[in-house]
C-alpha atoms as a PDB file:
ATOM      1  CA  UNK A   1      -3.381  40.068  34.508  1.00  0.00           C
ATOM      2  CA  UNK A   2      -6.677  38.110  35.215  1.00  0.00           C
ATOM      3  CA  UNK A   3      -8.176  40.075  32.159  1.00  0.00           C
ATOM      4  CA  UNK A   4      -5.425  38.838  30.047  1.00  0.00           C
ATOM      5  CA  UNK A   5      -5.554  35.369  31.290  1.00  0.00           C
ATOM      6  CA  UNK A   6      -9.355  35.524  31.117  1.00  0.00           C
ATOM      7  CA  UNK A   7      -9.305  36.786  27.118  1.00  0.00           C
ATOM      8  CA  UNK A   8      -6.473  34.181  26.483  1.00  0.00           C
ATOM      9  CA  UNK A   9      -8.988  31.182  28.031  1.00  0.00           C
ATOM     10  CA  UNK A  10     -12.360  32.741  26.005  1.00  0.00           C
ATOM     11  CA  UNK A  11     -10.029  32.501  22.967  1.00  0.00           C
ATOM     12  CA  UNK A  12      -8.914  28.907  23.228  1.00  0.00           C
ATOM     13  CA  UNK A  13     -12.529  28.019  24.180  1.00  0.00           C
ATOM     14  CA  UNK A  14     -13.229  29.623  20.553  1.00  0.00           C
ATOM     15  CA  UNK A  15     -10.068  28.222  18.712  1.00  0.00           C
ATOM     16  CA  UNK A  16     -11.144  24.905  20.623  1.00  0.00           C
ATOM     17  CA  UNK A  17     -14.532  25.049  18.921  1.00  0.00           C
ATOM     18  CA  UNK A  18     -13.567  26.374  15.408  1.00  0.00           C
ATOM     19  CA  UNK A  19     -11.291  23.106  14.987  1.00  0.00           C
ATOM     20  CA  UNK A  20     -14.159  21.007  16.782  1.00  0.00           C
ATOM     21  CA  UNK A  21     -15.995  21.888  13.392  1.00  0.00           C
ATOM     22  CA  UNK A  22     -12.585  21.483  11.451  1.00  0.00           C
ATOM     23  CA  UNK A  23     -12.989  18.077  12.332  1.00  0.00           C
ATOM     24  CA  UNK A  24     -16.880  17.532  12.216  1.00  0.00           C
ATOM     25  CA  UNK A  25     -16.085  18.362   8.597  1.00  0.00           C
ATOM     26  CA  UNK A  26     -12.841  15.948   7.995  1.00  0.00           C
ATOM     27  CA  UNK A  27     -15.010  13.374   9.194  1.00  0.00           C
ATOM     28  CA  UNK A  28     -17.649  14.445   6.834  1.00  0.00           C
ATOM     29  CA  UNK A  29     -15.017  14.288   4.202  1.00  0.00           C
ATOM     30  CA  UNK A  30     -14.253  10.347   4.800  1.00  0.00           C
ATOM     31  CA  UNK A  31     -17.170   9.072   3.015  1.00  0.00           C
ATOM     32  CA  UNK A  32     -17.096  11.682   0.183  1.00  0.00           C
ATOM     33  CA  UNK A  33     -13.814  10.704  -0.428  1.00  0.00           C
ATOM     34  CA  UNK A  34     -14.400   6.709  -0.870  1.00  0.00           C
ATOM     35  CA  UNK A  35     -17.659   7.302  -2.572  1.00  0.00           C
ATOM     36  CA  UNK A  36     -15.709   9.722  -4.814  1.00  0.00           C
ATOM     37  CA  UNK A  37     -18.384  12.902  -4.937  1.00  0.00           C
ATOM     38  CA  UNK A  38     -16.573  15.614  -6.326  1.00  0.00           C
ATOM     39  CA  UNK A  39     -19.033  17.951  -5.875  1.00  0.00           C
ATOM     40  CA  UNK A  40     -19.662  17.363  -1.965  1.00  0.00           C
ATOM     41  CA  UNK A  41     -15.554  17.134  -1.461  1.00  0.00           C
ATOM     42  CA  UNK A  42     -15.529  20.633  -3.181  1.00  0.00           C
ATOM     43  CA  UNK A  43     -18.080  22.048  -0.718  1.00  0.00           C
ATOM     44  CA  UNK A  44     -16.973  20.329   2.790  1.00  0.00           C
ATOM     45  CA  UNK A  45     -13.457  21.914   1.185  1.00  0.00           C
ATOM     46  CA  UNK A  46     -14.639  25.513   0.990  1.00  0.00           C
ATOM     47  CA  UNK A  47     -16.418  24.523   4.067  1.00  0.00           C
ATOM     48  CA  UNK A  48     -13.375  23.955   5.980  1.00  0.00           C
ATOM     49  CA  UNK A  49     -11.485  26.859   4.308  1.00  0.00           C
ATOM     50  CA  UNK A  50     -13.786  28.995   6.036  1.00  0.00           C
ATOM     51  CA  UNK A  51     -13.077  28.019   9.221  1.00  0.00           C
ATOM     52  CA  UNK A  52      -9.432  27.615   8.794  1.00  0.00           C
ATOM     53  CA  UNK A  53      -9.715  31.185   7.936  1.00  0.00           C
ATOM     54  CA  UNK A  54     -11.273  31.766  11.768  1.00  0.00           C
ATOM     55  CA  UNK A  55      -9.021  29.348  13.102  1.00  0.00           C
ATOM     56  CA  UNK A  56      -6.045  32.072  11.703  1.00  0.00           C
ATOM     57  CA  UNK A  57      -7.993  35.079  13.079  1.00  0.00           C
ATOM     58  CA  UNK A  58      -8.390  33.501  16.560  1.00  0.00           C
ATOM     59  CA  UNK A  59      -4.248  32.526  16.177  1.00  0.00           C
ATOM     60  CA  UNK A  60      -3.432  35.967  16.014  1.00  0.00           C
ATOM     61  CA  UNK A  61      -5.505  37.019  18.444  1.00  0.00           C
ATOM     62  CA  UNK A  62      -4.222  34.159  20.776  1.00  0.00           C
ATOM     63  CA  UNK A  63      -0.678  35.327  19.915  1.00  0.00           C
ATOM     64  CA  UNK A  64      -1.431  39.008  20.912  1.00  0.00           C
ATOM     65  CA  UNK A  65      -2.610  37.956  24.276  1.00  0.00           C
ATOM     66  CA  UNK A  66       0.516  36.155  25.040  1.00  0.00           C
ATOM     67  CA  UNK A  67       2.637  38.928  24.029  1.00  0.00           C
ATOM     68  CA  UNK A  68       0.471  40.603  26.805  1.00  0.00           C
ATOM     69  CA  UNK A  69       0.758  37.960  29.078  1.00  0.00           C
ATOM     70  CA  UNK A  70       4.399  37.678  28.813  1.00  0.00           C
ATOM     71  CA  UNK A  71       5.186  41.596  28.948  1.00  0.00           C
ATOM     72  CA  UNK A  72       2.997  42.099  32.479  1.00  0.00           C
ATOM     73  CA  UNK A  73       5.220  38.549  33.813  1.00  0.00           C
ATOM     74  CA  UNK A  74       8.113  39.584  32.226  1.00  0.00           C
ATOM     75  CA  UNK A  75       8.895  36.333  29.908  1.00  0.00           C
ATOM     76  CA  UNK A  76      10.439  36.011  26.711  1.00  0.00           C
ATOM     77  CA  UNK A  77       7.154  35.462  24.967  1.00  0.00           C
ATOM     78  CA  UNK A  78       8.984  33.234  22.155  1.00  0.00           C
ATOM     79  CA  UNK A  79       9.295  30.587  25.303  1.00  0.00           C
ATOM     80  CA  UNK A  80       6.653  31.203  26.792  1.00  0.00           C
ATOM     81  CA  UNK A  81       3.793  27.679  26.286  1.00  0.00           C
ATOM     82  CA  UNK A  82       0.628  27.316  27.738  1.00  0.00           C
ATOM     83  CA  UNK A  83       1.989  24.768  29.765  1.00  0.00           C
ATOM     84  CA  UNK A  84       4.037  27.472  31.648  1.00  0.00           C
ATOM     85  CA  UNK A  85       0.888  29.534  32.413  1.00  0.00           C
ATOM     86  CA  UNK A  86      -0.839  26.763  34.185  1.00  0.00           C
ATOM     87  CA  UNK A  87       2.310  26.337  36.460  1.00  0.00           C
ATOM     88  CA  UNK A  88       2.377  30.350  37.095  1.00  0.00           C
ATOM     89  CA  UNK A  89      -1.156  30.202  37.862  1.00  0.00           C
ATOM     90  CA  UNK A  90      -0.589  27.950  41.105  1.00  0.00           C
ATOM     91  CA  UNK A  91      -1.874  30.510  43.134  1.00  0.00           C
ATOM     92  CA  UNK A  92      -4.936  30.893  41.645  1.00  0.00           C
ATOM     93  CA  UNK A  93      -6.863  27.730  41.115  1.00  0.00           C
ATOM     94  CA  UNK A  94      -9.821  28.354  39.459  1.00  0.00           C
ATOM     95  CA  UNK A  95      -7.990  30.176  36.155  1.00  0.00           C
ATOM     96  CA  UNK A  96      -5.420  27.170  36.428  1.00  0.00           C
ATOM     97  CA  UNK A  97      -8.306  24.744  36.254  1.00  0.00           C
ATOM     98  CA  UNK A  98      -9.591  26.684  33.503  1.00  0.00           C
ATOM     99  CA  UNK A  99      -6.668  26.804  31.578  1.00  0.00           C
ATOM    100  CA  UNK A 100      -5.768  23.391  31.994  1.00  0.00           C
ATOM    101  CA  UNK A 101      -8.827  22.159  31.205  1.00  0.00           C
ATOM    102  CA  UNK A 102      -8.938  23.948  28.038  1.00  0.00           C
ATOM    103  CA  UNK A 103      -5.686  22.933  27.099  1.00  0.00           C
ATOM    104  CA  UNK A 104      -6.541  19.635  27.199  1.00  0.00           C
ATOM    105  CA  UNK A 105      -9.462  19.494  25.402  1.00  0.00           C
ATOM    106  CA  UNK A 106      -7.656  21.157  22.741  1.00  0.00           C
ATOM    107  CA  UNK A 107      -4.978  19.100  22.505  1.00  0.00           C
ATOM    108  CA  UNK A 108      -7.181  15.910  22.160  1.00  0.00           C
ATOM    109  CA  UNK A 109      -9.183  17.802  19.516  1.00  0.00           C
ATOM    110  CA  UNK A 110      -6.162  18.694  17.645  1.00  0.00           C
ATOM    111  CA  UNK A 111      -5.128  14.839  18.019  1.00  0.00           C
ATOM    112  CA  UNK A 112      -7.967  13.286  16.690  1.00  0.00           C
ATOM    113  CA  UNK A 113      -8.015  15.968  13.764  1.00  0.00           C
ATOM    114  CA  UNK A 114      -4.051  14.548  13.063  1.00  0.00           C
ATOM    115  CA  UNK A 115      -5.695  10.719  13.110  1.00  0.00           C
ATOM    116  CA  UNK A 116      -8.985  11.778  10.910  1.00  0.00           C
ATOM    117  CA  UNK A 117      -6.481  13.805   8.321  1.00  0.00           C
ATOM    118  CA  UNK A 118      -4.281  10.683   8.172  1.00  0.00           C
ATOM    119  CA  UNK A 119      -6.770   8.464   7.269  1.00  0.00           C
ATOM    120  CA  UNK A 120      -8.147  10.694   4.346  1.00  0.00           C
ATOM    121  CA  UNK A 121      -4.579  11.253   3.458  1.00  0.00           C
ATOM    122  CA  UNK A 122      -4.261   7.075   2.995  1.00  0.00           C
ATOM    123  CA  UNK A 123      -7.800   7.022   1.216  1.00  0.00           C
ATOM    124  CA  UNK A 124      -6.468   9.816  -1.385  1.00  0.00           C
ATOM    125  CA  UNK A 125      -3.242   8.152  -1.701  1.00  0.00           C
ATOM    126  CA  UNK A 126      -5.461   4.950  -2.765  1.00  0.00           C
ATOM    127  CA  UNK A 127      -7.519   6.795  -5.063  1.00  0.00           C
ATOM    128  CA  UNK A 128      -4.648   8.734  -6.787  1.00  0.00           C
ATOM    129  CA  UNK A 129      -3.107   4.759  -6.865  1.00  0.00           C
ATOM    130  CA  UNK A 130      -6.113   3.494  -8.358  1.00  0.00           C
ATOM    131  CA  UNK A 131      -6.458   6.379 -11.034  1.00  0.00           C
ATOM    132  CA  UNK A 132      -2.982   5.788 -12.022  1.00  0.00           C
ATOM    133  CA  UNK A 133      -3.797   2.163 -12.187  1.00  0.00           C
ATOM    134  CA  UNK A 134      -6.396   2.824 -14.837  1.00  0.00           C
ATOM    135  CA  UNK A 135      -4.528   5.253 -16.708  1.00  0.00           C
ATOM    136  CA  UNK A 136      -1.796   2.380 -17.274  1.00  0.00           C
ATOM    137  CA  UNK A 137      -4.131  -0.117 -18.170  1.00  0.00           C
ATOM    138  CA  UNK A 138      -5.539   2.011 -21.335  1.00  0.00           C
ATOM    139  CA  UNK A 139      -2.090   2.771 -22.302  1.00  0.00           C
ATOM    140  CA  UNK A 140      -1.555  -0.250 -22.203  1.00  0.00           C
ATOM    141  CA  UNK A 141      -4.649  -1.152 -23.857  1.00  0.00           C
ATOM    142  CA  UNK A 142      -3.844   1.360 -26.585  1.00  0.00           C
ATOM    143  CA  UNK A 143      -0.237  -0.120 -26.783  1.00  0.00           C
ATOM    144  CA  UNK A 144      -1.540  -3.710 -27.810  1.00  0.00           C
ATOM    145  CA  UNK A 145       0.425  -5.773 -30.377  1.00  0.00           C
ATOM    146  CA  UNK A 146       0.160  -5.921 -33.939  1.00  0.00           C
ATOM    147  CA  UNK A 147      -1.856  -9.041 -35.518  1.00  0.00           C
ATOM    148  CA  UNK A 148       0.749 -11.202 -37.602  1.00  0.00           C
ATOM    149  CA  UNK A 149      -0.644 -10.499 -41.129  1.00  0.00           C
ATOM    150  CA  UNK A 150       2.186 -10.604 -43.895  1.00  0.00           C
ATOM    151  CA  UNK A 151       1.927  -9.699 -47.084  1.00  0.00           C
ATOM    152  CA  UNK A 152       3.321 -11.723 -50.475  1.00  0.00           C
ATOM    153  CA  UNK A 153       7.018  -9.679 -49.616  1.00  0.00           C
ATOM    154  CA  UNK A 154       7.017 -10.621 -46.157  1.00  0.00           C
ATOM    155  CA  UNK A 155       6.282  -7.003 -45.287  1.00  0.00           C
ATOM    156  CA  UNK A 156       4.304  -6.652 -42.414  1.00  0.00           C
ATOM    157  CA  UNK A 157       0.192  -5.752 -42.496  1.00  0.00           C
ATOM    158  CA  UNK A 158      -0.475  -6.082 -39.377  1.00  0.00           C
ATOM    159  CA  UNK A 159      -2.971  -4.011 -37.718  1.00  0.00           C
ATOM    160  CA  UNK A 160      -2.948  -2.965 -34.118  1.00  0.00           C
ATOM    161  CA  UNK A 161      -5.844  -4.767 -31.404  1.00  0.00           C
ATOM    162  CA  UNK A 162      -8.283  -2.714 -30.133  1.00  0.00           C
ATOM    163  CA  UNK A 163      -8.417   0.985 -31.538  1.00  0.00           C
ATOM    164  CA  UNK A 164      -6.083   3.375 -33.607  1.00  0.00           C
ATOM    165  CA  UNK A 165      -2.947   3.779 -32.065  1.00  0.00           C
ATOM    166  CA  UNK A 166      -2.453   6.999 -30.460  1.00  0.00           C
ATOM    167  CA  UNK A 167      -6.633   8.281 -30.738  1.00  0.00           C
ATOM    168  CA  UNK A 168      -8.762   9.322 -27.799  1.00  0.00           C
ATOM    169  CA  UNK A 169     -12.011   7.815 -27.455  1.00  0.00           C
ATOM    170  CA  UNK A 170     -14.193  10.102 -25.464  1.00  0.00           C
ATOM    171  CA  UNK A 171     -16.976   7.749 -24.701  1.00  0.00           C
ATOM    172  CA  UNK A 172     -14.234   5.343 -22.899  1.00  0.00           C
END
């Protein structure tokens, strides 16, 4: 059991660092994002890809140990938390401390990743609201009203403001 319990405390320590550098790179991400460099979001993303990929590995791994765990202290492993370890481990301190203390680092990590994603989540949002915002105003900028030119049969001349309706200007 204290070979479990020690593997299942080296993992977190490694799952606890992996999203430490999850989040190093969100926060990286916040200024990309309002400056609007493409080419730095696309790297800090396949950045983070790779260690969401070692975040998975060290899940599984995680998972496997508590299947352990929960087979030698005969638990349902599907109910069986973290939180519950610590309280089994009463009798031995220094793995509860351990445990604990890794637990809660974790958790705050994993909370200030949650805050960090919901800010870039607003800033995208505000892009993707500003994009749109410029999309409507040269539709609507292609969409402008004919001039009032008549001709001798009151039959309208009119030509539309701006550019040809309906053409694509690359240099815009």
């Amino acid at each position: 059991m204290a070979s479990l319990m020690e593997s299942l405390i080296d993992n977190l320590e490694k799952e606890n660092e992996a999203y430490n550098r999850l989040l190093k790179l969100s926060m990286e991400k916040t200024p990309v994002i309002i400056s609007a460099d493409l080419d730095a979001l696309a790297r800090i993303t396949d950045d983070e890809q790779g260690v969401v990929n070692q975040i998975n590995a060290l899940d599984r791994k995680r998972q496997d140990n508590m299947k352990d765990i929960a087979n030698v202290i005969n638990k349902d492993v599907d109910s069986l938390k973290v939180v519950d370890l610590i309280d089994i481990l009463k009798g031995r301190p220094a793995e509860q401390n351990r445990l604990a203390e890794i637990y809660d680092k974790l958790r705050d990590t994993l909370a200030q990743m949650k805050r960090v994603n919901e800010q870039n989540k607003q800033l995208i949002e505000s892009s993707l609201e500003m994009v749109q915002f410029d999309m409507n105003v040269l539709q609507a900028y292609k969409a402008a009203p004919e001039t009032a030119n008549y001709t001798s049969n009151t039959y309208s001349a009119g030509t539309y403001m701006g550019t040809d309706k309906g053409a694509f200007d690359a240099k815009q």
